[in-house]
PDB file of N, CA and C in Angstrom:
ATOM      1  N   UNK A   1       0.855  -1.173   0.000  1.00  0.00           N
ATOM      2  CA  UNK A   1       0.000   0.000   0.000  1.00  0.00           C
ATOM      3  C   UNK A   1       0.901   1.236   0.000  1.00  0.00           C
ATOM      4  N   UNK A   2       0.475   1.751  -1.176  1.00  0.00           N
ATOM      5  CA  UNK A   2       1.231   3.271  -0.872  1.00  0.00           C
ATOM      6  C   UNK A   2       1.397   4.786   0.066  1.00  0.00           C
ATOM      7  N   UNK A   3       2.065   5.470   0.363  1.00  0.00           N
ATOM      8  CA  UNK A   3       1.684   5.918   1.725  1.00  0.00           C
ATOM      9  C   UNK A   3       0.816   7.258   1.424  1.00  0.00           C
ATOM     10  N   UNK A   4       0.358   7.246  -0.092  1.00  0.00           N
ATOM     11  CA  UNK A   4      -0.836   8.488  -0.759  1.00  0.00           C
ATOM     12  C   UNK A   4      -2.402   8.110  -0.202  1.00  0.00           C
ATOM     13  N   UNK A   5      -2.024   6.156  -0.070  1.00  0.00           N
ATOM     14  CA  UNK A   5      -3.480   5.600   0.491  1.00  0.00           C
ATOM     15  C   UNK A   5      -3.566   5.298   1.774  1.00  0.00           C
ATOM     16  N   UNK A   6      -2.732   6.276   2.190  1.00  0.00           N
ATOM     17  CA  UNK A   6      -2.544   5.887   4.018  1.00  0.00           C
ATOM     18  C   UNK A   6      -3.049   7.374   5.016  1.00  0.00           C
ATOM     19  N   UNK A   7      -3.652   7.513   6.460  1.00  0.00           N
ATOM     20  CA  UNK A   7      -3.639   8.688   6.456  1.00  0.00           C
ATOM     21  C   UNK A   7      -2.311   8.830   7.889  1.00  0.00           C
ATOM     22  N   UNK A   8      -1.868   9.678   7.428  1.00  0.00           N
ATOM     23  CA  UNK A   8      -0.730  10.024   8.710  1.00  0.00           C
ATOM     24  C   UNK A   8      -1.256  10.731   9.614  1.00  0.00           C
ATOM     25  N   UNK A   9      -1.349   9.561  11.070  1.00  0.00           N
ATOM     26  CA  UNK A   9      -0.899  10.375  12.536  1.00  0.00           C
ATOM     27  C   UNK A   9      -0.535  10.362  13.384  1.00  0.00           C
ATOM     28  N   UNK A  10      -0.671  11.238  14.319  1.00  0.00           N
ATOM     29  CA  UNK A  10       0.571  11.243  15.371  1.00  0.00           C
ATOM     30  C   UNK A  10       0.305  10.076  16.337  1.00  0.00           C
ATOM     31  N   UNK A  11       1.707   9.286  16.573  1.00  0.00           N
ATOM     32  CA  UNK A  11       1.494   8.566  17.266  1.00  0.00           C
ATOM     33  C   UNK A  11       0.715   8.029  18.564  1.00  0.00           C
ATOM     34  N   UNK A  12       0.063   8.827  19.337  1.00  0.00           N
ATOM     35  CA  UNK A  12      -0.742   8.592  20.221  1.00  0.00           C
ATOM     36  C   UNK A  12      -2.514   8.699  20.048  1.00  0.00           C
ATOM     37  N   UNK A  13      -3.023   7.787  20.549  1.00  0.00           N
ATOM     38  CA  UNK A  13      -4.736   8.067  20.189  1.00  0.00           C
ATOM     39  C   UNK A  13      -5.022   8.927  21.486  1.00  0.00           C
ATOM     40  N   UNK A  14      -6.064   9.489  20.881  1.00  0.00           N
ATOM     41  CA  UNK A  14      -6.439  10.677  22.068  1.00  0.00           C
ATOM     42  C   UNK A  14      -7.239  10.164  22.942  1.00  0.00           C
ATOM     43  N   UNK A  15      -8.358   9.236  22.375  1.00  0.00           N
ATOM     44  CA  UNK A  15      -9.286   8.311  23.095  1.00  0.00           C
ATOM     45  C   UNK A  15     -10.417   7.639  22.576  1.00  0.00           C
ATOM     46  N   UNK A  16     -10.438   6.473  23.232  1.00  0.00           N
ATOM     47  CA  UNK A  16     -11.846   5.697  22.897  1.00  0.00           C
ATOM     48  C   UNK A  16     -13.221   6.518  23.294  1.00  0.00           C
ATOM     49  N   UNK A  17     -13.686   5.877  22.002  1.00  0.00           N
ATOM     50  CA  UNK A  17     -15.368   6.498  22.031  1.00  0.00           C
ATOM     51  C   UNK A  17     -16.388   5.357  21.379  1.00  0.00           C
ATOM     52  N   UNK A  18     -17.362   6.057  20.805  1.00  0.00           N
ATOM     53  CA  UNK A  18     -18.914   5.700  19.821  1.00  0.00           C
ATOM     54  C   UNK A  18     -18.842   6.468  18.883  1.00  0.00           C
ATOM     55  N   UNK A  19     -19.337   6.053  17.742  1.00  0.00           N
ATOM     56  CA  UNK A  19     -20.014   6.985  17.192  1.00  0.00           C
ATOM     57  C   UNK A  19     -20.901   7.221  17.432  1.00  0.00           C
ATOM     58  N   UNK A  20     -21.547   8.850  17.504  1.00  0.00           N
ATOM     59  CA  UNK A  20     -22.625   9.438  17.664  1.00  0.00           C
ATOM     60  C   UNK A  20     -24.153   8.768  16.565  1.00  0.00           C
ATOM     61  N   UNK A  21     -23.682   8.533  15.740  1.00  0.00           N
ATOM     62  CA  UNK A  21     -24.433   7.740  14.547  1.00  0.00           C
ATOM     63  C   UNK A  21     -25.144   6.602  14.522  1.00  0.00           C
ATOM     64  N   UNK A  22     -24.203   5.151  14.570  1.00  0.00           N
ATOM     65  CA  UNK A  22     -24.290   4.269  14.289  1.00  0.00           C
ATOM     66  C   UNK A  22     -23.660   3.596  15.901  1.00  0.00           C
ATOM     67  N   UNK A  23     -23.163   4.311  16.831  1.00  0.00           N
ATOM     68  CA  UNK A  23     -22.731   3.608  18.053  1.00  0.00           C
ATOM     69  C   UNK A  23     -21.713   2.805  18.167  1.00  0.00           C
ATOM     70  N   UNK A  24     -21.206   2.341  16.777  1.00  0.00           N
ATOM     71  CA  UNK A  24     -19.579   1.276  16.557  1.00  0.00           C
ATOM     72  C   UNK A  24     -18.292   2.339  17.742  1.00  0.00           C
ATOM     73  N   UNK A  25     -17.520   1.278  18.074  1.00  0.00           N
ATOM     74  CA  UNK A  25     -16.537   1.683  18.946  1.00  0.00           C
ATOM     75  C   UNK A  25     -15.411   2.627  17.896  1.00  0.00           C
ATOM     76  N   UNK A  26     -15.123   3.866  18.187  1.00  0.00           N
ATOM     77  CA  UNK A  26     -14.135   4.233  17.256  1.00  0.00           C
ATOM     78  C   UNK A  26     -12.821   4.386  18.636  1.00  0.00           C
ATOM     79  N   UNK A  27     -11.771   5.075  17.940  1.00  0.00           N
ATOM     80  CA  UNK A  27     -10.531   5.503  18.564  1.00  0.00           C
ATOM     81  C   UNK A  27     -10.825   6.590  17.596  1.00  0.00           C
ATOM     82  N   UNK A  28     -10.246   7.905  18.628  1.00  0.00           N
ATOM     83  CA  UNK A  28     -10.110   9.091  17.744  1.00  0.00           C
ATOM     84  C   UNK A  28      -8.806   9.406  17.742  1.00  0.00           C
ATOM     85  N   UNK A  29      -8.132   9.912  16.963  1.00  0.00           N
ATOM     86  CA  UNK A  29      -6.523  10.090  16.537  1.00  0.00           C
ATOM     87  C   UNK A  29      -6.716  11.575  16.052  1.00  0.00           C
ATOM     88  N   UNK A  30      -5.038  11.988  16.133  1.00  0.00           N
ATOM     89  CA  UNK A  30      -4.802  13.379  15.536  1.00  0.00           C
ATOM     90  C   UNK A  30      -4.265  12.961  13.848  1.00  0.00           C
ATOM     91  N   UNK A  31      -5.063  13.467  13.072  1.00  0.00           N
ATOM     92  CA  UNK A  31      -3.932  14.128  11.906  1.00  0.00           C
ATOM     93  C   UNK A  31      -2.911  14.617  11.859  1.00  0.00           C
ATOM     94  N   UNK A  32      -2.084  14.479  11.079  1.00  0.00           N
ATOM     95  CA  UNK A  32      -0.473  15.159  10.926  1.00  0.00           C
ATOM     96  C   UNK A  32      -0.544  15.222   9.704  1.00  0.00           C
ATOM     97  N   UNK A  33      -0.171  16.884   8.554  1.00  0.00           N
ATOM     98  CA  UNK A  33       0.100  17.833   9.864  1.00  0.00           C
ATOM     99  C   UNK A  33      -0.889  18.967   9.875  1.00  0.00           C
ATOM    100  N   UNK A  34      -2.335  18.300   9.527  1.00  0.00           N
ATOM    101  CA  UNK A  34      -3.107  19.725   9.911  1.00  0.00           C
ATOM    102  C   UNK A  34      -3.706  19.169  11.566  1.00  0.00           C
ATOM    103  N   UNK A  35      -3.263  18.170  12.061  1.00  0.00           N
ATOM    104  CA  UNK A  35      -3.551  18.088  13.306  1.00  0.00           C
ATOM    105  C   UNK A  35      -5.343  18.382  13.546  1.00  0.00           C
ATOM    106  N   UNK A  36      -6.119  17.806  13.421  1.00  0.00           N
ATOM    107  CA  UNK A  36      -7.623  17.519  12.940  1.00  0.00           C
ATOM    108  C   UNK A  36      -8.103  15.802  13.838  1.00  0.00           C
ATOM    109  N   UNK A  37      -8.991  15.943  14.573  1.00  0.00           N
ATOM    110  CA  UNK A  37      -9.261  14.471  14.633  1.00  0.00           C
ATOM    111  C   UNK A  37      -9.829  13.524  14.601  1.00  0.00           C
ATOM    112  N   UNK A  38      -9.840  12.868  14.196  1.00  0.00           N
ATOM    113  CA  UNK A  38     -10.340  11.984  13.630  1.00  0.00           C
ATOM    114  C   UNK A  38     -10.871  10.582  13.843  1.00  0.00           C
ATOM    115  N   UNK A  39     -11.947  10.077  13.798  1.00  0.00           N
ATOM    116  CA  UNK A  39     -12.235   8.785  13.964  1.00  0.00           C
ATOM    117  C   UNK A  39     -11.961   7.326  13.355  1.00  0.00           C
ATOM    118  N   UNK A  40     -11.235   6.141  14.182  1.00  0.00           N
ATOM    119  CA  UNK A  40     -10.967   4.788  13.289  1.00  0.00           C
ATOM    120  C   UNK A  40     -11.818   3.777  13.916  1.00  0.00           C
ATOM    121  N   UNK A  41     -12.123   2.692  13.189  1.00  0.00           N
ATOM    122  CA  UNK A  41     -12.857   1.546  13.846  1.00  0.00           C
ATOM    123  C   UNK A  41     -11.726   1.033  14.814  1.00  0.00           C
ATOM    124  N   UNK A  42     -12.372   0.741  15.435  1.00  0.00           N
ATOM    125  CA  UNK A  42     -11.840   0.010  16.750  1.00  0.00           C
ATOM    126  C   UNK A  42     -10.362   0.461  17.114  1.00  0.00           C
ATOM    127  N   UNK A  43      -9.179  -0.203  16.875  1.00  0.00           N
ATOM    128  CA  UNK A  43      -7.816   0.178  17.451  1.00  0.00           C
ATOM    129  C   UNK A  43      -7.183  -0.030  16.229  1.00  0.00           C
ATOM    130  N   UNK A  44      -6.981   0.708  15.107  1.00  0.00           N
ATOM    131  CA  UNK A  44      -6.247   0.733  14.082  1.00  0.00           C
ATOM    132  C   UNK A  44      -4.463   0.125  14.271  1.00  0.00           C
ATOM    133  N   UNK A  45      -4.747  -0.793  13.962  1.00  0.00           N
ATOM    134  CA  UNK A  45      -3.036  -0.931  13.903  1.00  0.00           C
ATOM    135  C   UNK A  45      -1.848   0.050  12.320  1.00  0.00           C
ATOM    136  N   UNK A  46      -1.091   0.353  12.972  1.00  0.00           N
ATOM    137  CA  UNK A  46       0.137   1.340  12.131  1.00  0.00           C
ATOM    138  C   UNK A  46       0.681   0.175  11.442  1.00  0.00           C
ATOM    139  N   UNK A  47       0.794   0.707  10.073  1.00  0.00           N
ATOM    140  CA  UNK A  47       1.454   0.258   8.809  1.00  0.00           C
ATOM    141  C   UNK A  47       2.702   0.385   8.961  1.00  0.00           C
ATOM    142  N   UNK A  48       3.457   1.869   9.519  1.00  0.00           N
ATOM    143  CA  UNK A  48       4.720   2.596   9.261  1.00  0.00           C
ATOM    144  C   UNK A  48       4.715   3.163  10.587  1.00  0.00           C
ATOM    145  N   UNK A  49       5.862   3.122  10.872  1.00  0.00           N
ATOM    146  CA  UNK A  49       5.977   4.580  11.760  1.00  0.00           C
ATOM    147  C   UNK A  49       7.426   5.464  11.333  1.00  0.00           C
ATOM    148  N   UNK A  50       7.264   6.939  11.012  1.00  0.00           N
ATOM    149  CA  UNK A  50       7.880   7.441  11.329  1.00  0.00           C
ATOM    150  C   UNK A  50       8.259   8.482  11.902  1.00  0.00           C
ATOM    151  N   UNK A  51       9.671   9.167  11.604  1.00  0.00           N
ATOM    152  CA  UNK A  51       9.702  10.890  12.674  1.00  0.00           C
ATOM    153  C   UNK A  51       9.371  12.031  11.500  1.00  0.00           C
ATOM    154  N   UNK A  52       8.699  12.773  11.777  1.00  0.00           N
ATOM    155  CA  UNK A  52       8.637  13.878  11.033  1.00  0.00           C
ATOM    156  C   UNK A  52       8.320  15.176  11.873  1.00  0.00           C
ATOM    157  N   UNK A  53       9.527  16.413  11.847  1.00  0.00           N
ATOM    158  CA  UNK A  53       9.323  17.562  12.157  1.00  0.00           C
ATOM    159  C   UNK A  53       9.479  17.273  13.989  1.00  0.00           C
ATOM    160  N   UNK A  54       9.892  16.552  14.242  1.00  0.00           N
ATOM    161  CA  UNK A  54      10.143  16.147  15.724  1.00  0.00           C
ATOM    162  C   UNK A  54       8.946  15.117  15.983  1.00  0.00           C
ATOM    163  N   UNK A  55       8.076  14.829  15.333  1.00  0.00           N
ATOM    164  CA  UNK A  55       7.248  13.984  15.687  1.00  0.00           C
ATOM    165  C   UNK A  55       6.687  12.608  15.181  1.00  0.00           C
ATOM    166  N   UNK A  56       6.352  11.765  16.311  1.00  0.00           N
ATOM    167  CA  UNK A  56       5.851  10.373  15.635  1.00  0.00           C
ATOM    168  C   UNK A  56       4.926  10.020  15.392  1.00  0.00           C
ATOM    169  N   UNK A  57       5.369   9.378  14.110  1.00  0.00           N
ATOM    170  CA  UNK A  57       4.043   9.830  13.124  1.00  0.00           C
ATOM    171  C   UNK A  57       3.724   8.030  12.578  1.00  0.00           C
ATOM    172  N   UNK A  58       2.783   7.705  12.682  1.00  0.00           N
ATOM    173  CA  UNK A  58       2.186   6.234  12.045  1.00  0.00           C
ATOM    174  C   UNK A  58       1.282   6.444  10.858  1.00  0.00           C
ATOM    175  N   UNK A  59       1.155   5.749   9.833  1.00  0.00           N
ATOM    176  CA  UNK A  59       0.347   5.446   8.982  1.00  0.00           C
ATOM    177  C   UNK A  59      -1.026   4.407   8.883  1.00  0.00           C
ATOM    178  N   UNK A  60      -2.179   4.825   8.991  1.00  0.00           N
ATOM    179  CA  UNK A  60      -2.435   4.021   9.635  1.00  0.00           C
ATOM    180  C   UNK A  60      -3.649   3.708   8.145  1.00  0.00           C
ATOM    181  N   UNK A  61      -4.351   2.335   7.487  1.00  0.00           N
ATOM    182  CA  UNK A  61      -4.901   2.271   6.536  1.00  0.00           C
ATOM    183  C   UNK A  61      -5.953   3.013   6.693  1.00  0.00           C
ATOM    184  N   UNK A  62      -5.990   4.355   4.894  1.00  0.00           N
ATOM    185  CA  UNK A  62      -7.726   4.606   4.991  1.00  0.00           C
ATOM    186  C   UNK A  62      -8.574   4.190   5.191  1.00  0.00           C
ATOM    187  N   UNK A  63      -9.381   2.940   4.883  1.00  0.00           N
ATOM    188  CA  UNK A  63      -9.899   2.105   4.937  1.00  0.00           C
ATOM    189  C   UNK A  63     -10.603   1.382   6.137  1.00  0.00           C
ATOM    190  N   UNK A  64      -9.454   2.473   7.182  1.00  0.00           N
ATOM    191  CA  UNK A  64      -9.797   1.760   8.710  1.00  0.00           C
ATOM    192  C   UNK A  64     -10.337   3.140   9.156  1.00  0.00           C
ATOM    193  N   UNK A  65     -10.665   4.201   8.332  1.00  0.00           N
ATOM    194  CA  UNK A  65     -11.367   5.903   8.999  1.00  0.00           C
ATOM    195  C   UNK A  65     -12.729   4.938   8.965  1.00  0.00           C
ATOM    196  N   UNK A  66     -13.644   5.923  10.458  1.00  0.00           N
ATOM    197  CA  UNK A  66     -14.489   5.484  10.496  1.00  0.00           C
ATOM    198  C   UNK A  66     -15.755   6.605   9.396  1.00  0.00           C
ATOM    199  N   UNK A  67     -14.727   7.189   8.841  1.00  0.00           N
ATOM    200  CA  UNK A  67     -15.379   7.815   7.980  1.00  0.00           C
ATOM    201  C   UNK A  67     -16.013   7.537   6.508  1.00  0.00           C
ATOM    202  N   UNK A  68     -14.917   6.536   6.276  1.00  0.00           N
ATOM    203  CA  UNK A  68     -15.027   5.366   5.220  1.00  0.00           C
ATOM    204  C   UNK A  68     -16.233   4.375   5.517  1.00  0.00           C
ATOM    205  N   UNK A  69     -16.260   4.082   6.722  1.00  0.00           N
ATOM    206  CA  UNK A  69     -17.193   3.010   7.369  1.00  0.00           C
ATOM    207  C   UNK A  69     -18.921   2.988   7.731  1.00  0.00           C
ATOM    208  N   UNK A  70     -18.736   3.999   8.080  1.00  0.00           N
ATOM    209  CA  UNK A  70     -20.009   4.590   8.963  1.00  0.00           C
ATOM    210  C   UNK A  70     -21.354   4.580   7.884  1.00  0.00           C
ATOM    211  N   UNK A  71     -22.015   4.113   8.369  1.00  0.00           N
ATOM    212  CA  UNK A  71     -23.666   3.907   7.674  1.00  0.00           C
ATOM    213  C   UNK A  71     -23.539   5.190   7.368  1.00  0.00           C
ATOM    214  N   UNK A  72     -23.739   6.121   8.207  1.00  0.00           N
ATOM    215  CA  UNK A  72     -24.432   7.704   8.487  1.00  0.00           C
ATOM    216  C   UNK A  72     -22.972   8.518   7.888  1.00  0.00           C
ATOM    217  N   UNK A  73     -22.456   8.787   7.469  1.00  0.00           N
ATOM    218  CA  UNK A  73     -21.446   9.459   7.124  1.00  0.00           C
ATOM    219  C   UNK A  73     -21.813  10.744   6.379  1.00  0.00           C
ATOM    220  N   UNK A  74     -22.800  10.238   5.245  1.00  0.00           N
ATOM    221  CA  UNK A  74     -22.933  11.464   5.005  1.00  0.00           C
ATOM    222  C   UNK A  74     -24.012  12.164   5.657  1.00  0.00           C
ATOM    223  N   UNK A  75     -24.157  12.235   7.112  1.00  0.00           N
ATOM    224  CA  UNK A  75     -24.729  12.956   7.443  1.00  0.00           C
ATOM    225  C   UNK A  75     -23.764  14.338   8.591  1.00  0.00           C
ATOM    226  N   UNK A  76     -22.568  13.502   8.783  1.00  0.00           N
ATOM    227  CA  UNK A  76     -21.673  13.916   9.374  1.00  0.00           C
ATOM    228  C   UNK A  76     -20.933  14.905   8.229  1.00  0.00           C
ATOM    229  N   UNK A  77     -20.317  14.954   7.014  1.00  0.00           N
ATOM    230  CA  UNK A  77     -19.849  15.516   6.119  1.00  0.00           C
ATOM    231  C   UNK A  77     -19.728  16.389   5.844  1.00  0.00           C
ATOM    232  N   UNK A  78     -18.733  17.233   5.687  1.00  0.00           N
ATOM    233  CA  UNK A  78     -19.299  18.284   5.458  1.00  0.00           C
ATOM    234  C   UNK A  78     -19.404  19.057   3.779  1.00  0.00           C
ATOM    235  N   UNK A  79     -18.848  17.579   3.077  1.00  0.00           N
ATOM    236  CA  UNK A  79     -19.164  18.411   1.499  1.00  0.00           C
ATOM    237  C   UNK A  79     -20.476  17.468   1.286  1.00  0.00           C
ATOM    238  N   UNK A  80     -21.796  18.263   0.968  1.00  0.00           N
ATOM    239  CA  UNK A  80     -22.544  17.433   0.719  1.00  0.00           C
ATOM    240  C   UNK A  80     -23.079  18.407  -0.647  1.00  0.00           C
TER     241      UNK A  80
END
């Protein structure tokens, strides 16, 4: 997988949750580097890790955003 189909972030999850939506368990993570955060199904495991700009940074598969996932998504969206 290439790392264009990956989304980079910072190594630590901020915390377990729900979605507000559909109720599935997410982990929310930071983006790197607009630092934004974001929801994954369950505990995304990292593809890559590396350092960038002093910080550690994992790749973790698109595929695993719970944004990709979510029944309700586009209700969350904001290009509709």
């Amino acid at each position: 997988m290439t790392e264009e189909r990956m989304i980079r972030v910072l190594a630590r999850p901020i915390e377990k949750g729900e979605c507000k939506s559909c109720h599935a368990p997410v982990t929310w993570r930071t983006t790197f580097p607009n630092r934004k955060a974001m929801p994954f199904d369950g505990d995304p495991v990292a593809l890559k890790t590396a350092f960038e700009d002093g910080e550690a940074i994992e790749f973790l598969p698109q595929k695993e955003s719970h944004f990709a996932t979510c029944p309700q998504s586009q209700q969350w969206s904001k290009r509709k």
